[in-house]
Protein backbone atom coordinates (compact mmCIF):
# COMPACT_ATOMS: atom_id res chain seq x y z
CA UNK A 1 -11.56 -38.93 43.55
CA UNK A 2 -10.40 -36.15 40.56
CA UNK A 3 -9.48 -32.90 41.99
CA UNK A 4 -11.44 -29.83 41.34
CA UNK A 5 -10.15 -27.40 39.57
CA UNK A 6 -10.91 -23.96 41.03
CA UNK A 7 -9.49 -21.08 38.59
CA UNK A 8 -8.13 -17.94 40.89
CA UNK A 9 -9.63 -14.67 40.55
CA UNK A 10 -6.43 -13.54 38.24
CA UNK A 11 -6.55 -16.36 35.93
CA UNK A 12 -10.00 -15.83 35.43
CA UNK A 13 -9.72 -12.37 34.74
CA UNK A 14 -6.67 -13.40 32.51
CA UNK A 15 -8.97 -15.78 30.45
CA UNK A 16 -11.46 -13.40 30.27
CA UNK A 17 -9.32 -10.57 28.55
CA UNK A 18 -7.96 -13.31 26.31
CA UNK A 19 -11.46 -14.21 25.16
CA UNK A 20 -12.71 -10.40 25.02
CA UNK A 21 -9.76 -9.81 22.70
CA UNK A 22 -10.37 -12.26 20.30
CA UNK A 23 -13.75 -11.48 19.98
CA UNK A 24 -12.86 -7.69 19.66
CA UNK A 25 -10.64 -8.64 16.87
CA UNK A 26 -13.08 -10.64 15.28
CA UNK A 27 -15.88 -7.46 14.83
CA UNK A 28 -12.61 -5.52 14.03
CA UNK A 29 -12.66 -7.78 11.59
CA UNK A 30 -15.69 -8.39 10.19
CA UNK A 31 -16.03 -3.73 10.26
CA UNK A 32 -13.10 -3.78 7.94
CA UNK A 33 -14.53 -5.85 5.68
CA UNK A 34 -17.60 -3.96 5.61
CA UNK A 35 -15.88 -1.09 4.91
CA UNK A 36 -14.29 -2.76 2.03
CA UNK A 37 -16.96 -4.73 0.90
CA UNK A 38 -16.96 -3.50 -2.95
CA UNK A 39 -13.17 -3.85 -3.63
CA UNK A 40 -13.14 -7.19 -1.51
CA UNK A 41 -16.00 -8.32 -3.67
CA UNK A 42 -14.35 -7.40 -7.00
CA UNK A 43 -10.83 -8.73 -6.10
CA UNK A 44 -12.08 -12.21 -4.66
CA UNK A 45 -14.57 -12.85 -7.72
CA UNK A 46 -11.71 -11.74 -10.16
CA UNK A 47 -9.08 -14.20 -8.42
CA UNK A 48 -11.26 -17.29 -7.95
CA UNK A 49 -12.66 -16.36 -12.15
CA UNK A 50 -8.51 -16.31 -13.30
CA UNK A 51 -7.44 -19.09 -11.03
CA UNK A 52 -10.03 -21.36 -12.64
CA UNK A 53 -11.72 -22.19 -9.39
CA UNK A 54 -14.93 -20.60 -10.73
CA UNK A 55 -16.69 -21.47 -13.74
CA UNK A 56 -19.51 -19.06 -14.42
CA UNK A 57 -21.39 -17.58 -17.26
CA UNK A 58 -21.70 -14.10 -15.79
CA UNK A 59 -18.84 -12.81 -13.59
CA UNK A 60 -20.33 -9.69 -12.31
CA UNK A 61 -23.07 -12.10 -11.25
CA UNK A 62 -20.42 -13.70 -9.28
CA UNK A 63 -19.12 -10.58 -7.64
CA UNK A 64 -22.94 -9.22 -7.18
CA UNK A 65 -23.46 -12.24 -4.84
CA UNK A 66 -20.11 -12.04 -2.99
CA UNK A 67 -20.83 -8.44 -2.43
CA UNK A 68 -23.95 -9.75 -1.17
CA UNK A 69 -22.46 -12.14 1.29
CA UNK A 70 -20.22 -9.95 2.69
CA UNK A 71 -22.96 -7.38 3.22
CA UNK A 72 -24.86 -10.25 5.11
CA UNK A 73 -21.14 -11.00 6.94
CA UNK A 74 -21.67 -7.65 7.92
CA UNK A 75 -24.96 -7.54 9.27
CA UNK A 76 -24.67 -11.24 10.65
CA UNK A 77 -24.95 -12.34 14.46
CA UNK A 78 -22.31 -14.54 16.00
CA UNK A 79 -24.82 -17.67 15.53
CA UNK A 80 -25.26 -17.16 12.35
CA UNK A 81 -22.06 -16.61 11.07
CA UNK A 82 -20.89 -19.68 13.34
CA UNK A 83 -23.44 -21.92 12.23
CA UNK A 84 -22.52 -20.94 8.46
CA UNK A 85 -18.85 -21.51 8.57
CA UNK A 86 -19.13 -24.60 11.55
CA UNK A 87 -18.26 -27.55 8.79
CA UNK A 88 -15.26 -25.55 7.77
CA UNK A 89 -13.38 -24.56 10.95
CA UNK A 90 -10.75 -27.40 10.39
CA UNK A 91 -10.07 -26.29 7.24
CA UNK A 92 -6.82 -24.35 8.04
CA UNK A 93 -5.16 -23.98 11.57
CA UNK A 94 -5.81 -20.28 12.56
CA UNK A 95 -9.07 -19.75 10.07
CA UNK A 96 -9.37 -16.03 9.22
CA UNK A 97 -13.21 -15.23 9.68
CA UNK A 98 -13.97 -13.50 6.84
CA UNK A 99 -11.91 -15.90 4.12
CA UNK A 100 -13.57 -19.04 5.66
CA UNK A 101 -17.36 -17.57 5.51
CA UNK A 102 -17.00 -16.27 2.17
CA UNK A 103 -15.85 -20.13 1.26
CA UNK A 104 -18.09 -21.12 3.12
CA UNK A 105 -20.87 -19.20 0.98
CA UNK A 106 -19.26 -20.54 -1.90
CA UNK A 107 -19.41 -23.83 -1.39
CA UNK A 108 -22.67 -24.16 0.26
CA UNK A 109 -25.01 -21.53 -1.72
CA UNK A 110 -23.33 -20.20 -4.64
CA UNK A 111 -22.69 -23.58 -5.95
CA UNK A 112 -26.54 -23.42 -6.68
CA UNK A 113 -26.72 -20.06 -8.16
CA UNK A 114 -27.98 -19.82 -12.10
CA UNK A 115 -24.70 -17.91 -12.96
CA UNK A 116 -22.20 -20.84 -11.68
CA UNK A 117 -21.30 -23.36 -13.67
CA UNK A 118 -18.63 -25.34 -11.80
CA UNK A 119 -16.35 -24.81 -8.76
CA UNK A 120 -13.03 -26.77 -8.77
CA UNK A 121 -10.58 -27.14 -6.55
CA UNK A 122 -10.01 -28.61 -3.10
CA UNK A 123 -11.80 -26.70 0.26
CA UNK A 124 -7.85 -25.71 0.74
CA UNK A 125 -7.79 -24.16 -2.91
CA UNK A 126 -10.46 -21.91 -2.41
CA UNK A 127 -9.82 -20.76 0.68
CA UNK A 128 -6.33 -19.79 0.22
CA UNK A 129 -7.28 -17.85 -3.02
CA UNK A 130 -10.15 -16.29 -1.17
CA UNK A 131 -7.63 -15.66 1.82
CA UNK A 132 -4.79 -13.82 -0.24
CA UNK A 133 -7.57 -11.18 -1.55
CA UNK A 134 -9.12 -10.44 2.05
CA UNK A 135 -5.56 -10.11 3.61
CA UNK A 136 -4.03 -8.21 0.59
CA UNK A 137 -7.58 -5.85 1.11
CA UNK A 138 -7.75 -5.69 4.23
CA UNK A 139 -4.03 -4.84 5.33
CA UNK A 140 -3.81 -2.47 2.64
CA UNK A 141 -6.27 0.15 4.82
């Protein structure tokens, strides 16, 4: 017969303030970018245009609809922005929320959009180009 296990009142309240944290960090997050969401826009559609992971006919189209997407980021519930980025967690080891739902967006919507041509690059490719511009943004408050 497998034991029970029975977590103690401080270990739950441990896991608990864990949890709570990370999810505090997370809308911390996901504020910041808001706050940022023209500059973020601008420097992620630039980056992805001159790395030659985006082909497109139109780049300010291209920045219009990340702008978009991170005003929807912003405005997003947890399911939704879980559901969104779900096939992507694995990508990288400690996924930074905002980098992997803008890839995310990339590669599941604005592959479809009249302005986009092409994306290359590996899932890893974009996401570490998409990654540099939120962190370099973002830390740069």
């Amino acid at each position: 017969m497998s034991k029970v296990f029975r977590p103690s009142h401080r270990e739950s309240s441990l896991l608990s303030k864990i949890e709570s944290s990370k999810e505090h960090a997370r809308r911390r997050t996901i504020s910041a970018a808001r706050d940022h969401i023209e500059t973020l826009g601008n420097a992620i559609a630039m980056k992805l245009v001159e790395h030659r992971l985006v082909e497109t006919t139109d780049k300010n189209g291209l920045e219009e609809q990340i702008v978009k997407c991170l005003d929807t980021l912003g405005k997003a519930d947890e399911f939704d922005i879980d559901y969104l980025i779900a096939p992507y967690r694995g990508l990288v080891k400690h996924p930074h929320v905002v980098s992997l739902y803008v890839t995310a967006f990339l590669l599941e919507k604005l592959i479809n959009h009249k302005s986009v041509v092409d994306i290359f690059g590996s899932d890893n490719d974009i996401y570490g180009c998409i990654h540099e511009q939120v962190v370099k943004v973002l830390t740069n408050q």
